[in-house]
Protein backbone atom coordinates (compact mmCIF):
# COMPACT_ATOMS: atom_id res chain seq x y z
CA UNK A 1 0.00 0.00 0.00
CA UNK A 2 2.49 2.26 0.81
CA UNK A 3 4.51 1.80 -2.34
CA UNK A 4 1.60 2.52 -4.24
CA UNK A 5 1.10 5.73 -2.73
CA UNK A 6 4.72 6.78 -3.10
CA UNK A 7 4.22 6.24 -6.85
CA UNK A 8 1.20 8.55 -7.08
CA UNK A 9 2.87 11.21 -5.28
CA UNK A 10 4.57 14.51 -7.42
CA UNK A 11 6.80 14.53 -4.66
CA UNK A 12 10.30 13.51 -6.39
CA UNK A 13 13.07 13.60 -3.01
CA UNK A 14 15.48 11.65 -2.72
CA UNK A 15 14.36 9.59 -0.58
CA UNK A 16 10.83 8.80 -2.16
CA UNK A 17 12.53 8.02 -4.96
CA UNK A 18 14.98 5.78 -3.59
CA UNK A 19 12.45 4.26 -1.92
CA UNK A 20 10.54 3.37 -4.97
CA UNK A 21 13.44 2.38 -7.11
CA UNK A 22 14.13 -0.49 -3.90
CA UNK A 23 10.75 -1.95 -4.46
CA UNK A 24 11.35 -2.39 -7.22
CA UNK A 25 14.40 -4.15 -7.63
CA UNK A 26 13.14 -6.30 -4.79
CA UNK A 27 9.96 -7.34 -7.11
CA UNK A 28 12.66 -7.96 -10.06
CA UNK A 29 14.80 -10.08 -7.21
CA UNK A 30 11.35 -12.19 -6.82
CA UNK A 31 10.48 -12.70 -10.55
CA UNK A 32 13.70 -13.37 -11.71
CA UNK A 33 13.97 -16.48 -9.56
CA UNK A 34 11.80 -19.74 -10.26
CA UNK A 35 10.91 -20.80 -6.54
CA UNK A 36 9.57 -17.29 -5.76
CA UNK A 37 8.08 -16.03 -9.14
CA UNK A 38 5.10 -18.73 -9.08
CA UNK A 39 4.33 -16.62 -6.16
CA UNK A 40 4.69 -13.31 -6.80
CA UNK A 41 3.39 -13.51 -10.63
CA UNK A 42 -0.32 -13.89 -10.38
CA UNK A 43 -0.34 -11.37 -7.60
CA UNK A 44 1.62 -8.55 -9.61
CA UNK A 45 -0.45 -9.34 -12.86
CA UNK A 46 -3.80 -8.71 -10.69
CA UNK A 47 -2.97 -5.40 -8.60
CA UNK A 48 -1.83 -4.02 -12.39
CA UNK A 49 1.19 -2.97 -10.73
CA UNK A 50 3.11 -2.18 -14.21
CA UNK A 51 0.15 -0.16 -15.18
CA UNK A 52 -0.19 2.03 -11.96
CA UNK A 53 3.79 2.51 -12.88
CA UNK A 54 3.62 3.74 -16.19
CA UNK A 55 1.15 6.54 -15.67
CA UNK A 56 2.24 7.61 -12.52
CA UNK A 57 4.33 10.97 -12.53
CA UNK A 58 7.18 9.07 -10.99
CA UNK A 59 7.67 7.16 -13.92
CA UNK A 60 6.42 9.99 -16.13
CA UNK A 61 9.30 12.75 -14.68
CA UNK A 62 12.38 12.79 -17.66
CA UNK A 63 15.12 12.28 -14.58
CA UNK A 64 13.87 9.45 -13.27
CA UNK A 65 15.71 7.04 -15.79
CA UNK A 66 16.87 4.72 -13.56
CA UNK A 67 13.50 4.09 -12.05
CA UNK A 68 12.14 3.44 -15.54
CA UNK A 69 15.11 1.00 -16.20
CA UNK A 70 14.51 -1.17 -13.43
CA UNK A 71 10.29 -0.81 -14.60
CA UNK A 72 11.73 -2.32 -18.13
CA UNK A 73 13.53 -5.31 -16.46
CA UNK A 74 10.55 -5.94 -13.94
CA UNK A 75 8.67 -6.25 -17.15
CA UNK A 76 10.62 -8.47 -18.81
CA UNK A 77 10.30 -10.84 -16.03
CA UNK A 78 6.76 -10.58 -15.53
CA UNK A 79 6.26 -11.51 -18.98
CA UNK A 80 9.12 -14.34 -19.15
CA UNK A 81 8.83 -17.34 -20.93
CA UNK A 82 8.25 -19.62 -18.17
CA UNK A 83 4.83 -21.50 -16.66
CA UNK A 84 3.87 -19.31 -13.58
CA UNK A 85 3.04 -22.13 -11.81
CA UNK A 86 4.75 -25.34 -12.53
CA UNK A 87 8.11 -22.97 -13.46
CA UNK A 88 8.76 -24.95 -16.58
CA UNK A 89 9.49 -23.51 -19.62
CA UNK A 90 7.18 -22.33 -22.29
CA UNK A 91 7.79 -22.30 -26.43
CA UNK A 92 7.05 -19.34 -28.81
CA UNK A 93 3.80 -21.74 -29.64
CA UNK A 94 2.73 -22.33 -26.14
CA UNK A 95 3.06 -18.45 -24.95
CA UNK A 96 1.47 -17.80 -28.70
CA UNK A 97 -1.47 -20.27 -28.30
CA UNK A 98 -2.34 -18.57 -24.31
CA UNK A 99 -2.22 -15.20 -26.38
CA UNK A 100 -5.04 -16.48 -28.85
CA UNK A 101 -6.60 -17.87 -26.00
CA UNK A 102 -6.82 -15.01 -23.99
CA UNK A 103 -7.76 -12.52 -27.19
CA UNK A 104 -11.03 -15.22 -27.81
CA UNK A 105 -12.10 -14.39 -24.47
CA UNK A 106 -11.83 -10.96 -25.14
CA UNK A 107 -13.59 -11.36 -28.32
CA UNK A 108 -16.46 -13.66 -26.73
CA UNK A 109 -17.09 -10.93 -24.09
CA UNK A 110 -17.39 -8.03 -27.27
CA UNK A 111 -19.84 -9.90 -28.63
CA UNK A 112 -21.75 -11.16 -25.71
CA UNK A 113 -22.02 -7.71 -24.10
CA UNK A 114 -21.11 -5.26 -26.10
CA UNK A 115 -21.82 -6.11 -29.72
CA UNK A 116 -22.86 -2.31 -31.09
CA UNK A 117 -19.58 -0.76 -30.24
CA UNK A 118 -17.09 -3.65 -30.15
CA UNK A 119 -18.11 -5.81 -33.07
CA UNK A 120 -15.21 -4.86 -34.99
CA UNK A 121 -13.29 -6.25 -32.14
CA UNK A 122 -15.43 -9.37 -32.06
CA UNK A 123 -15.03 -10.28 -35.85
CA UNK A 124 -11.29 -9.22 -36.33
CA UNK A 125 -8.58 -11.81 -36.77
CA UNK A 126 -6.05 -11.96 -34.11
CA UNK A 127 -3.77 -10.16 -35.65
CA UNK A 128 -5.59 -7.05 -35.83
CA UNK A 129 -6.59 -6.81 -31.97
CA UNK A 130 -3.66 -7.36 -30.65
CA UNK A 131 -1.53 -4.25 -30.70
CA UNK A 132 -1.48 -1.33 -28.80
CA UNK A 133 -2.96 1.12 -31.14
CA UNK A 134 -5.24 -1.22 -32.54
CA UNK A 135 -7.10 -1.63 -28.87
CA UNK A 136 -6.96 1.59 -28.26
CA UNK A 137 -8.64 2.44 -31.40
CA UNK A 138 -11.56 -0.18 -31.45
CA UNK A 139 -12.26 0.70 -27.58
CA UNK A 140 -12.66 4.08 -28.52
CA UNK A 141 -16.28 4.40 -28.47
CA UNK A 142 -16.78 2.54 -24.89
CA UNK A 143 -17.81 5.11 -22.00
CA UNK A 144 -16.10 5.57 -18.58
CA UNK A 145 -18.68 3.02 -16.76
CA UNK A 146 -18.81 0.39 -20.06
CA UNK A 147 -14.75 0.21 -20.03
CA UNK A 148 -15.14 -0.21 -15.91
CA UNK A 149 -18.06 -3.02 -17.14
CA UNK A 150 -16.05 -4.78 -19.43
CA UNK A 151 -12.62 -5.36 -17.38
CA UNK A 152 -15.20 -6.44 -14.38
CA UNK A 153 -16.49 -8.93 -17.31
CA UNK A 154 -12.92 -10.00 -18.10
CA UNK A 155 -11.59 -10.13 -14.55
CA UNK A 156 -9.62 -7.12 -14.51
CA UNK A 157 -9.26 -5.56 -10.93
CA UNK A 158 -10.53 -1.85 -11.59
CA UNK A 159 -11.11 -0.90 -7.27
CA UNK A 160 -8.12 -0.77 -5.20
CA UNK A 161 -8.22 0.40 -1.10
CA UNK A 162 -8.38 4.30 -0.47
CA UNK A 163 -4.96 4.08 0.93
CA UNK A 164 -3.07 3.48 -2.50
CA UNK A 165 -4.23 6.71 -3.80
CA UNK A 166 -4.39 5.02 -7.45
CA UNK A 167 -6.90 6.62 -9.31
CA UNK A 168 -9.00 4.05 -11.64
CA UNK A 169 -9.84 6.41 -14.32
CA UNK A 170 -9.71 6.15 -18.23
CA UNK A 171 -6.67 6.26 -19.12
CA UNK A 172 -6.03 3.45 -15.94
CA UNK A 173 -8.60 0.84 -17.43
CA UNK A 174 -7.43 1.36 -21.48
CA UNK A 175 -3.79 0.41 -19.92
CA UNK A 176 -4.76 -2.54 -18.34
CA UNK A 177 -6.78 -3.68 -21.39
CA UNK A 178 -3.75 -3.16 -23.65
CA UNK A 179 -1.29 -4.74 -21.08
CA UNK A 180 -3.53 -7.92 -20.83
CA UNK A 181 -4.14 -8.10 -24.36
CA UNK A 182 -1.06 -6.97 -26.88
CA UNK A 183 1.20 -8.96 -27.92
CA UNK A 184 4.61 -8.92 -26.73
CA UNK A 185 7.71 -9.82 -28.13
CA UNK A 186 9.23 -13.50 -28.21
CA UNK A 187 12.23 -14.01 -26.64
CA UNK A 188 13.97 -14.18 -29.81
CA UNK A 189 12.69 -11.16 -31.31
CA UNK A 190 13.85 -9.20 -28.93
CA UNK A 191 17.65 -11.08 -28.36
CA UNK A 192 17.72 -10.27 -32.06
CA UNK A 193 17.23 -6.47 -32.18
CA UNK A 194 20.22 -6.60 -29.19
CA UNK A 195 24.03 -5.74 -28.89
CA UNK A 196 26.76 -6.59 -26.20
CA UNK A 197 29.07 -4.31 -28.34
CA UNK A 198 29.50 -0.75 -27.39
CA UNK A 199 28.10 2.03 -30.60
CA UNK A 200 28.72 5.36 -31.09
CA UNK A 201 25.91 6.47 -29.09
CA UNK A 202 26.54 6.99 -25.24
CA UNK A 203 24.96 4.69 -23.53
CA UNK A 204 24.82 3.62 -19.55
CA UNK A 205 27.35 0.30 -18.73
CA UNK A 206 28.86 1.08 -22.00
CA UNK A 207 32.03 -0.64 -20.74
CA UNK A 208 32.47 -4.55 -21.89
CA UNK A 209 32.87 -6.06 -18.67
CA UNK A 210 30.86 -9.26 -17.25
CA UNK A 211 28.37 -7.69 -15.18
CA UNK A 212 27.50 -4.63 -17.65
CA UNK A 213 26.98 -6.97 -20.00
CA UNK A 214 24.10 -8.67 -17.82
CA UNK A 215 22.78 -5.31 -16.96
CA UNK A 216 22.46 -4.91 -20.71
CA UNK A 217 21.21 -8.13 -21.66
CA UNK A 218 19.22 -9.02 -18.63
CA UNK A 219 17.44 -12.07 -20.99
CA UNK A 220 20.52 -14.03 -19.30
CA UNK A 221 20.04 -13.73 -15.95
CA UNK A 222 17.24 -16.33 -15.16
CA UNK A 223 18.52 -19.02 -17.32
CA UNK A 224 21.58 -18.32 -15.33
CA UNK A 225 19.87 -18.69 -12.47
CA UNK A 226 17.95 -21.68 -13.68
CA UNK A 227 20.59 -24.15 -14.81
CA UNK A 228 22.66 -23.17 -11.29
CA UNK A 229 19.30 -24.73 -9.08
């Protein structure tokens, strides 16, 4: 609770922001190990804690970089490859069959409930629903109280306790739907568009030594961990 209200706040100290930058590498210290993240991954996915990041002026402010580095790596985690339950891996067809899974719920619930404004949604392939601008656009026409109806319908938390200070507006529930629903990246797309090798741009742990290099390519760090248990 208290995390969540330090994220909300427009108060950028030191120490708030310290504070919030230590959460989260603890939350990236849980994901990124097997025995923990079956524990921690269903719970993080529910309270939409990435989503309550990204629009919160913490994450917002241009000198926070740090705070959204460690935001991209808890990301990658939460999103990793892996069963949340059993910890075993997953392939590129497993995570892409859940994807189509999840998207026909989505699409059942259009149609079911909201068939005048989402039946574009409900009759599209896959492969037109599933990006971020493509949501946005076909949930357009969906008022405040239908967009609260229809993550209710698709068991999307959209109340949190007083205490968090999170505001469940708009622009809150059209983040969670595109966080639940886009597709992401395989693993291999994303090794591909990376370098270990330093460029002519300036970048942070430019330097070639091992643990830069993990910082840079943190896709390493729970196999690592993985084929040491």
């Amino acid at each position: 609770m208290v995390w969540f209200n330090r994220c909300t706040t427009t108060n950028f100290a030191a120490d708030v922001l310290l504070y919030a930058e230590s959460f989260v590498e603890l939350l990236i210290d849980l994901q990124s190990q097997l025995p923990t993240r079956k524990y921690t991954n269903a719970l993080i996915i529910d309270l939409n804690v990435l989503v309550a990041i990204y629009i919160s002026p913490l994450y917002k402010a241009p000198r926070n970089q740090l705070f959204r580095d460690l935001v991209a790596q808890l990301d990658h985690y939460l999103h990793f490859a892996v069963n949340s339950y059993t910890s075993s891996p997953q392939s590129d067809d497993e995570m892409h069959k859940a994807h189509c899974k999840e998207l026909a719920f989505l699409q059942r619930i259009a149609m079911q409930d909201f068939k005048e404004k989402l039946i574009v949604l409900a009759l599209s392939n896959f492969a037109g629903i599933d990006t971020r601008d493509e949501l946005l656009e076909l949930l357009v026409d969906l008022t405040d109280a239908e967009l609260v109806s229809l993550c209710q319908k698709l068991h999307l938390r959209t109340s949190y306790p007083p205490e968090t200070k999170i505001f469940v507006g708009r622009e809150f529930l059209l983040e969670v739907l595109v966080e639940t629903f886009q597709r992401r990246e395989s693993f291999i797309e994303k090794a591909r568009k990376l370098t270990i090798y330093p460029n002519e741009v300036p970048q942070p742990f430019q330097s070639q030594c091992l643990p830069d290099l993990y910082i840079r390519n943190p896709y390493s760090t729970l196999a690592s961990k993985n084929t040491k248990t």
